[in-house]
Protein backbone atom coordinates (compact mmCIF):
# COMPACT_ATOMS: atom_id res chain seq x y z
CA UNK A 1 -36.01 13.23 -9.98
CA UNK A 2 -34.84 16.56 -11.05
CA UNK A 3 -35.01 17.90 -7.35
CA UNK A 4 -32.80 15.17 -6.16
CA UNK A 5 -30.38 15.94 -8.65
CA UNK A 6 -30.09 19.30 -8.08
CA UNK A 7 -29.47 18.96 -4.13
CA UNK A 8 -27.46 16.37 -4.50
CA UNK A 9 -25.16 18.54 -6.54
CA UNK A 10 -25.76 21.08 -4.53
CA UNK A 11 -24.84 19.31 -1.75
CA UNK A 12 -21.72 17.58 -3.39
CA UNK A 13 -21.16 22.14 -4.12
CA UNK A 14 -20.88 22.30 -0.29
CA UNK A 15 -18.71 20.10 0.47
CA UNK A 16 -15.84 20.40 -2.21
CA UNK A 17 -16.26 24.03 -0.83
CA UNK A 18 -15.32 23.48 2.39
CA UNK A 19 -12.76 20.99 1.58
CA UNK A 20 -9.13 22.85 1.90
CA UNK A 21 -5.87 21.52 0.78
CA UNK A 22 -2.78 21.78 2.73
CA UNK A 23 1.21 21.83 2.20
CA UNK A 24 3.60 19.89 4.32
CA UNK A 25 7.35 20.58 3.27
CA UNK A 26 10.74 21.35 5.75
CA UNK A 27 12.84 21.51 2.98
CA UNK A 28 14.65 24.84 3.60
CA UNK A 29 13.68 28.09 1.66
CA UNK A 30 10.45 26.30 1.10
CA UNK A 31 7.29 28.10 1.97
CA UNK A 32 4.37 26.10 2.86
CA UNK A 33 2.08 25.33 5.77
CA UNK A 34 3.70 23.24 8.04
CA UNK A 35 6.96 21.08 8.30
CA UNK A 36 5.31 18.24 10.03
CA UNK A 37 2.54 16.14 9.51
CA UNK A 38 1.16 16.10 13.30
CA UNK A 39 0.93 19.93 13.07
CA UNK A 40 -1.22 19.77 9.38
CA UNK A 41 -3.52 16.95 11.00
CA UNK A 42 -4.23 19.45 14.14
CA UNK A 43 -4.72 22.19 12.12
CA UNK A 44 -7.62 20.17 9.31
CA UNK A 45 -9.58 19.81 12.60
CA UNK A 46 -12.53 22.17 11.34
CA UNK A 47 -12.08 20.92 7.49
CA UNK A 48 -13.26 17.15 7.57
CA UNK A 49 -12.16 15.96 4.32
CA UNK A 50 -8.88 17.81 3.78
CA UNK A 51 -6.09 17.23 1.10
CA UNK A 52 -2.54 17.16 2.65
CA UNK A 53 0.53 17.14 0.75
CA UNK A 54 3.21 15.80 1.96
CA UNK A 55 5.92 16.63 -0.21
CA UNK A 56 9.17 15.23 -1.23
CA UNK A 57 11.74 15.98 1.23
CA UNK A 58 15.26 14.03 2.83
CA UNK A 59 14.16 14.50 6.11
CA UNK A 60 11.21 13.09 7.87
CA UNK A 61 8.31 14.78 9.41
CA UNK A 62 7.61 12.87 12.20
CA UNK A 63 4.32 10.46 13.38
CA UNK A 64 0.95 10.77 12.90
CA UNK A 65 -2.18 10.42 15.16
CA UNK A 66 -4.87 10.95 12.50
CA UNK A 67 -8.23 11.59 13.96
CA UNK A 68 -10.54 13.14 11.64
CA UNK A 69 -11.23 12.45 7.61
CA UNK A 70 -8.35 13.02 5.49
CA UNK A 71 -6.91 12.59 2.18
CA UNK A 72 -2.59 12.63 2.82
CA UNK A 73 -0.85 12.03 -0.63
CA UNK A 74 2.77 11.54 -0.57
CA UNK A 75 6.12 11.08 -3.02
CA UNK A 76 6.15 7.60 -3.20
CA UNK A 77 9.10 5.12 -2.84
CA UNK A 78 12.09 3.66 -4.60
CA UNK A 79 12.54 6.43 -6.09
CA UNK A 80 16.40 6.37 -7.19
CA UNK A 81 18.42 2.94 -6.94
CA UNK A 82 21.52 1.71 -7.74
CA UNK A 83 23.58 -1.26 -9.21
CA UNK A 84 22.13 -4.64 -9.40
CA UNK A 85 18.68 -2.93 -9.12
CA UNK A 86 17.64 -0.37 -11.74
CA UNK A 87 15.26 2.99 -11.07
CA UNK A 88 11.39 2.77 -12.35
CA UNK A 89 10.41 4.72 -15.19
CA UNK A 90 8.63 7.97 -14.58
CA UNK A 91 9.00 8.17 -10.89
CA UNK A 92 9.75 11.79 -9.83
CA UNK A 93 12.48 14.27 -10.98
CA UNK A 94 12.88 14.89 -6.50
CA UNK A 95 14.14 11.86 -5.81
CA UNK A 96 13.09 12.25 -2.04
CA UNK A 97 10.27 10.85 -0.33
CA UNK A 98 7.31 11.23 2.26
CA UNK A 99 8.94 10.23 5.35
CA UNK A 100 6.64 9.40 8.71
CA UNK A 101 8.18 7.51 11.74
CA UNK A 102 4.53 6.06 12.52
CA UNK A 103 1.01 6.47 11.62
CA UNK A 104 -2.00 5.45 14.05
CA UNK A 105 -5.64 5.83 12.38
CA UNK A 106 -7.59 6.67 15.20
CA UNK A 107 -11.50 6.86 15.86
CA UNK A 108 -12.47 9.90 13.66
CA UNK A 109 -10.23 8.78 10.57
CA UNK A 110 -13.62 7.27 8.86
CA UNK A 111 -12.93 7.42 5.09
CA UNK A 112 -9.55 8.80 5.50
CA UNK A 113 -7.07 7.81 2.19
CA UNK A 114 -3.68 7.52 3.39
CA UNK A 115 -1.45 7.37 -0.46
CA UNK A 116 2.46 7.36 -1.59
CA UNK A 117 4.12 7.65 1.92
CA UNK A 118 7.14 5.71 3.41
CA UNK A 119 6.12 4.57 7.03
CA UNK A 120 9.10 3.88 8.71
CA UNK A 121 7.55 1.32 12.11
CA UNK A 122 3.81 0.34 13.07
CA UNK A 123 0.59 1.32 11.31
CA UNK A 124 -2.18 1.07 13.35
CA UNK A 125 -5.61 1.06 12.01
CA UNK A 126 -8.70 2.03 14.65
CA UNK A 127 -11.89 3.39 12.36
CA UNK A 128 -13.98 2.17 9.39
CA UNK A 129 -13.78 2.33 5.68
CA UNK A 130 -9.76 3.90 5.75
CA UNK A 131 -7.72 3.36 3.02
CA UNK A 132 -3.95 3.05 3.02
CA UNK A 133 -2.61 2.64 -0.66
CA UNK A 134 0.86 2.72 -2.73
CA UNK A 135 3.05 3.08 0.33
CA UNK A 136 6.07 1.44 1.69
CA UNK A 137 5.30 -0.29 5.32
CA UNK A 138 8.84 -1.31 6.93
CA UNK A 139 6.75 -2.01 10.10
CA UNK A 140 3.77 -4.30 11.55
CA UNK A 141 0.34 -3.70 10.20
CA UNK A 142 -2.05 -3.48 13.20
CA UNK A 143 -5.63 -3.88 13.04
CA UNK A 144 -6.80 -2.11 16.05
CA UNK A 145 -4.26 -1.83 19.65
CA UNK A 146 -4.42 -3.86 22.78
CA UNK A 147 -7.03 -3.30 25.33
CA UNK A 148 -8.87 -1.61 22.88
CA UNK A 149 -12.74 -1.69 22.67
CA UNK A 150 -13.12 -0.18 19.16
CA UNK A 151 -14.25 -1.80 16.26
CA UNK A 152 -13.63 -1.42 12.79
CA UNK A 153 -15.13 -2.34 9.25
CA UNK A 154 -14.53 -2.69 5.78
CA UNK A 155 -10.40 -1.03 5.76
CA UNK A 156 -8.68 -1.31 2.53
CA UNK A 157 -5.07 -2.15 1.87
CA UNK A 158 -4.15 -2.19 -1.17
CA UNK A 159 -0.93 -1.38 -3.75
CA UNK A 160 1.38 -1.19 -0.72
CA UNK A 161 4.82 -2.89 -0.17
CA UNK A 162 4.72 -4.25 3.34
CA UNK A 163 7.69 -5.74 4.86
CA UNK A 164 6.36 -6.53 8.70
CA UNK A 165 3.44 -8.53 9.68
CA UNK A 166 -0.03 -8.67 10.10
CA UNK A 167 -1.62 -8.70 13.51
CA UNK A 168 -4.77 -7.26 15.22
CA UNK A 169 -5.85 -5.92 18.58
CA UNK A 170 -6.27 -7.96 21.74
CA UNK A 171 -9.67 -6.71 22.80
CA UNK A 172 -12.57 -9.20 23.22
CA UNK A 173 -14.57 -7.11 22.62
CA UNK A 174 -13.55 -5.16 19.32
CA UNK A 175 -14.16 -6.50 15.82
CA UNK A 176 -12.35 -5.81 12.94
CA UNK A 177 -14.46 -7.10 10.25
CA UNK A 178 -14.73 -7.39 5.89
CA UNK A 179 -10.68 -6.14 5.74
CA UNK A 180 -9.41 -5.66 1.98
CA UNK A 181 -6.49 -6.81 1.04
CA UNK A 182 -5.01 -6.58 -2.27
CA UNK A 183 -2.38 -6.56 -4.69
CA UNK A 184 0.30 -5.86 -2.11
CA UNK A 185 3.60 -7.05 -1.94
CA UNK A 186 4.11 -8.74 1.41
CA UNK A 187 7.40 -9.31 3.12
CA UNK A 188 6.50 -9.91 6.48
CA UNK A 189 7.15 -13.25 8.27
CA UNK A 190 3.72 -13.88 9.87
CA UNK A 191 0.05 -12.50 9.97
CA UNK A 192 -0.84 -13.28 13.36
CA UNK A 193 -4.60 -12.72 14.33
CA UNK A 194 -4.28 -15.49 17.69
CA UNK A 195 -5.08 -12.74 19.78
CA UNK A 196 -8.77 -12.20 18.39
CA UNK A 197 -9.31 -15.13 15.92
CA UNK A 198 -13.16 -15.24 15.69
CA UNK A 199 -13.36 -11.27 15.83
CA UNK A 200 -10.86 -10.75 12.54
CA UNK A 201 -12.43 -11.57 9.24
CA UNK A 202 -11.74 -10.53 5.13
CA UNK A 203 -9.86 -10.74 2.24
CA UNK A 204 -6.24 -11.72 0.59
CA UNK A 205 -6.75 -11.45 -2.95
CA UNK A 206 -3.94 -10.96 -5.53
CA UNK A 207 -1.00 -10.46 -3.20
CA UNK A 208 2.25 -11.71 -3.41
CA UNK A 209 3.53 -12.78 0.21
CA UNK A 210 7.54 -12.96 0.08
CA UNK A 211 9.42 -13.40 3.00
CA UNK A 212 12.73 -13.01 2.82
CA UNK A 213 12.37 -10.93 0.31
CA UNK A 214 15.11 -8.93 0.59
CA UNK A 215 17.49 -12.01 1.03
CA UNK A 216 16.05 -14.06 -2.20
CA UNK A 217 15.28 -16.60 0.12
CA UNK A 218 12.33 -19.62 0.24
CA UNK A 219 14.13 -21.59 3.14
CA UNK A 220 11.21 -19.96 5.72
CA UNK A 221 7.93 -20.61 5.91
CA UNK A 222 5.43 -17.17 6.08
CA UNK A 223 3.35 -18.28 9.18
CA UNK A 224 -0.69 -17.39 8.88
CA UNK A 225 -2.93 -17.48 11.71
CA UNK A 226 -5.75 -16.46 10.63
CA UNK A 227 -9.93 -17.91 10.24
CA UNK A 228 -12.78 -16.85 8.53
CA UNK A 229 -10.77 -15.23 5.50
CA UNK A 230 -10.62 -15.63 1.89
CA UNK A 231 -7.65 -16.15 -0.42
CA UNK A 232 -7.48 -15.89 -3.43
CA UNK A 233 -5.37 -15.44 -6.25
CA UNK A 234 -2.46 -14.90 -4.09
CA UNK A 235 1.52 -16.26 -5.12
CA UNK A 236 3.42 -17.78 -1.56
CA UNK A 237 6.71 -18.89 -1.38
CA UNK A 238 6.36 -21.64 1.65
CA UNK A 239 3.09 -21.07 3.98
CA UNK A 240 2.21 -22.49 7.00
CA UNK A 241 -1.39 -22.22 7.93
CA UNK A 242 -0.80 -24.63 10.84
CA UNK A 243 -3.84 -25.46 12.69
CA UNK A 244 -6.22 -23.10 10.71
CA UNK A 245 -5.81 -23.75 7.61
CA UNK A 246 -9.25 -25.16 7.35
CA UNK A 247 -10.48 -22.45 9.30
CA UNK A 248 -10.04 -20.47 5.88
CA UNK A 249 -11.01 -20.45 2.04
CA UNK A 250 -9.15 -20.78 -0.76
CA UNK A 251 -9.48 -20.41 -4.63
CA UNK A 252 -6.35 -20.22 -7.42
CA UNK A 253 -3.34 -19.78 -5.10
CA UNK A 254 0.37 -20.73 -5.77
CA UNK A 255 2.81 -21.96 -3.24
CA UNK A 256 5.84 -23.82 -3.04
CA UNK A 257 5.17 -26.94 -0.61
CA UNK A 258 1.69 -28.10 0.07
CA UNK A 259 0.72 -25.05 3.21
CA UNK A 260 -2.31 -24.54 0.82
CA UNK A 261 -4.45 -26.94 0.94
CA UNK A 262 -5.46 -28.79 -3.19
CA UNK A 263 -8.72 -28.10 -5.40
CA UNK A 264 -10.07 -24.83 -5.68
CA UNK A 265 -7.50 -24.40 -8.75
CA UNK A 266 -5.05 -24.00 -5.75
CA UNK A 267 -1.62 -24.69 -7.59
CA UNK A 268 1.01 -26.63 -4.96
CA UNK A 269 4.75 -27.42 -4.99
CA UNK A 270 5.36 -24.09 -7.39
CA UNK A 271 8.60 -22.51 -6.93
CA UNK A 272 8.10 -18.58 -7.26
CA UNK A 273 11.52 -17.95 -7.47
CA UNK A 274 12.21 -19.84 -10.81
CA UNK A 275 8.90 -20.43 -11.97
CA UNK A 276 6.55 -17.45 -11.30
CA UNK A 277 8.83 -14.03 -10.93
CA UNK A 278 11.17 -11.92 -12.59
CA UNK A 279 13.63 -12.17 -10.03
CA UNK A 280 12.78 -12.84 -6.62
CA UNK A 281 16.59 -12.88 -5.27
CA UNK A 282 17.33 -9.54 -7.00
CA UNK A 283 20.27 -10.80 -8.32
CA UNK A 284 19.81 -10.14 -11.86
CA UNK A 285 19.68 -6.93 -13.57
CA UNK A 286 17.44 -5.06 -15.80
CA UNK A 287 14.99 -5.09 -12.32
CA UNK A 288 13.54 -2.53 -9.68
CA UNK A 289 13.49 -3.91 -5.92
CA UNK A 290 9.70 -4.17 -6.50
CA UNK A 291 9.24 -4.60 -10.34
CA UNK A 292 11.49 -8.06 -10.01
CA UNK A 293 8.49 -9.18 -8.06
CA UNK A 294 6.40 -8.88 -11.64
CA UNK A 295 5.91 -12.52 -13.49
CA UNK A 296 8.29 -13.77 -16.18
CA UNK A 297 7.68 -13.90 -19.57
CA UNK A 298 6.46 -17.56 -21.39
CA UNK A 299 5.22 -20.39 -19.80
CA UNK A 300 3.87 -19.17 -16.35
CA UNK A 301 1.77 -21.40 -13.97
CA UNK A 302 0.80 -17.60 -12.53
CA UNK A 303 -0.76 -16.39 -15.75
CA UNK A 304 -4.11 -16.00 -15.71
CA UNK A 305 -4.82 -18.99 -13.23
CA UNK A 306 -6.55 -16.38 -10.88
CA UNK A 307 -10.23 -15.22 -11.25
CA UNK A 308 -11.92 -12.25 -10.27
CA UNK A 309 -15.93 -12.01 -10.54
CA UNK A 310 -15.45 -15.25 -13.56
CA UNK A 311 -12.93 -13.23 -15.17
CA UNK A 312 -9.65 -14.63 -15.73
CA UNK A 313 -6.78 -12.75 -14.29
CA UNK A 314 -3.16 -13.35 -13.38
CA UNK A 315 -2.51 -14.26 -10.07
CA UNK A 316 -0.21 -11.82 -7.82
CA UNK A 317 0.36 -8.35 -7.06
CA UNK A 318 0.86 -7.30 -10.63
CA UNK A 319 -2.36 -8.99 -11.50
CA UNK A 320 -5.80 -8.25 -11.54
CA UNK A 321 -7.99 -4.72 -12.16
CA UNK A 322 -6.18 -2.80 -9.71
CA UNK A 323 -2.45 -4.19 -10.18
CA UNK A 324 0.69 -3.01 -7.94
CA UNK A 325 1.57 0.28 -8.77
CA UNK A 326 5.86 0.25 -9.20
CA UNK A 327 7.32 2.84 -6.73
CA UNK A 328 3.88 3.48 -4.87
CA UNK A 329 3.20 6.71 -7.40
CA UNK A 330 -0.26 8.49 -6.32
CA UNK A 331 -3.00 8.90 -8.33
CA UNK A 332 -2.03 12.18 -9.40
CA UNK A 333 0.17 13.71 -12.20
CA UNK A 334 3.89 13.62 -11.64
CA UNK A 335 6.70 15.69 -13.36
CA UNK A 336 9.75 13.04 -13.80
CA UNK A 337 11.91 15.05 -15.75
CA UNK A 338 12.44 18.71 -15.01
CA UNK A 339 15.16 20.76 -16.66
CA UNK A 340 15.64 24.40 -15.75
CA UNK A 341 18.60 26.79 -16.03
CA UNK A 342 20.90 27.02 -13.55
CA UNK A 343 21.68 30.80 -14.31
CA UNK A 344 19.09 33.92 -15.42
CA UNK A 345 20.62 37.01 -16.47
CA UNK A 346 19.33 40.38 -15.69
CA UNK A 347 16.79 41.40 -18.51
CA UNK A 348 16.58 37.85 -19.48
CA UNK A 349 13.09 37.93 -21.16
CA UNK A 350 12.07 34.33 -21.07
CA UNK A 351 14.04 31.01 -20.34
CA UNK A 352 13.48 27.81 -21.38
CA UNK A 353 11.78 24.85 -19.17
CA UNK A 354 11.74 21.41 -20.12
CA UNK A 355 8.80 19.32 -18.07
CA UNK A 356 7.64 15.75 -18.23
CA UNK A 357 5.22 14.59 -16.42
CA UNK A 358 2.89 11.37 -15.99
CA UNK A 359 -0.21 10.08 -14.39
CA UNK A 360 -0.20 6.38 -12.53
């Protein structure tokens, strides 16, 4: 047993070793290793496992065509706002973000964690066991490209705020199997897997699925094609399964109207926008464009009415052992106040730097 050990640590030794960790800024007078995130994927080619940075900047660095193993941790989003909707707490001090105009997970992008970035069109997912966490998707979420023959397995999404749709590859020949999806808030109109219905299978569990939700508006339905998946725990303004909806499974869902089917602890004709959130027409104030989107306090059909291995749990984004992270923060300390001097004198002998910094 002791041998094991030992080159298994050994082993673990190794790899951290030849891990390397990378800088990505084009802010000006800034001096790191690349301004573009294209240019630090290229160059992580012989260092499988990589950390990239992508640092806080107002201008963006371009697309992605990921096609190796890599960690890329970004700013986050929402990270200033103004009048009706208020800033999160203990965001960052750069107000900034990780800008990319696309991102395409390509074969080779095995265990890659994608974290805190602002995608600005499509994300296209084409390899196993990625992860794409706390960042804001103002695009369509692809599960593999037309024509395609690739497969993929066991992709997590989870902690994002998604505001285009769902759909997955064309190929009949490429599965995209066991997807993850979780405590996401999604905006999106449809999730659309028509093209390759019997070859797309997973998970919804404790998201919140709010179209319209820029607008405040239930009026429009979000319209699922989907079989084979499980749902659970999930909040829906109106839904429209259409002809699959007993194609799928469901357990402790809320939606306004009846497009989930009853039993299961499935709650129906619940109106999220009075009943379940903070503020879903972002109206009010006191609330973040993604922290309105948190349930009210009191009497709340969503409170723990979802379940997670037997435990109770609230249903939603917000709920659950992994709940929505406000603003898409990474896992990593941030410093959301900084306070320096604007002005050092010659022979000054120290100054005085005020810090504060949090983990998420």
């Amino acid at each position: 047993m002791k041998k094991v050990y030992l080159a298994l640590l050994c082993t673990s030794i190794t790899l951290m070793a030849s891990a390397k960790i990378w800088r990505v800024n084009n802010n000006t007078g800034i001096v790191a290793d690349f301004t573009n995130i294209q240019a630090a994927n290229d160059a992580a080619a012989v260092h499988n496992g990589d950390t990239i940075h992508v640092e806080a900047s107002a201008s963006g660095y371009g697309g992605i065509y990921l096609n190796k193993r890599l960690v890329i941790l970004g700013a986050g989003y929402y990270l200033t706002e103004t009048s009706p909707m208020v800033a999160n707490p203990q965001t960052e001090a750069n107000p900034n973000i990780s800008y990319f105009s696309f991102m395409y997970l390509n074969p080779g992008s095995k265990g890659s964690v994608i974290s805190g970035i602002y995608i600005n069109s499509y994300c296209i997912i084409q390899d196993s066991l990625v992860t794409v966490q706390h960042c804001y998707m103002n695009g369509d979420f692809y599960f593999g490209d037309n024509g395609t023959t690739l497969s993929a397995y066991a992709d997590t999404i989870r902690q994002n705020l998604i505001t285009g749709a769902f759909r997955a590859g064309s190929s009949s020949v490429g599965k995209y199997k066991n997807m993850l999806v979780y405590n996401n808030i999604i905006g999106g109109s449809s999730m659309d897997f028509s093209s390759n219905i019997n070859r797309v299978d997973g998970y919804f569990i404790n998201n919140d699925f709010v179209f319209y939700y820029s607008a405040g508006s239930q009026g429009n339905a979000v319209n699922i094609t989907t079989a084979n998946f499980v749902y659970q725990n999930n909040i829906w303004g109106y839904v429209n399964f259409g002809a699959y909806q007993t194609s799928n499974v469901y357990f402790n869902n809320i939606c306004n109207g009846t497009g989930v089917p009853a039993g299961n602890s499935n709650q129906q004709n619940i109106n999220a926008s009075t009943a379940v959130y903070k503020d879903w027409t972002g109206n009010g104030a006191g609330f973040s464009s993604d922290g309105r989107f948190a349930l009210k306090t009191g009497a709340n059909p969503a409170s723990n009415t979802g379940t997670i291995n037997g435990v109770s749990v609230d249903c939603g984004a917000f709920g659950g052992p992994a709940p929505y992270i406000l603003s898409g923060m990474p896992n990593m300390p941030s410093i959301y106040t900084l306070t320096v001097p604007t002005q050092i004198n010659a022979g000054t002998a120290s100054m005085n730097v005020t810090i504060s910094s949090a983990s998420h």
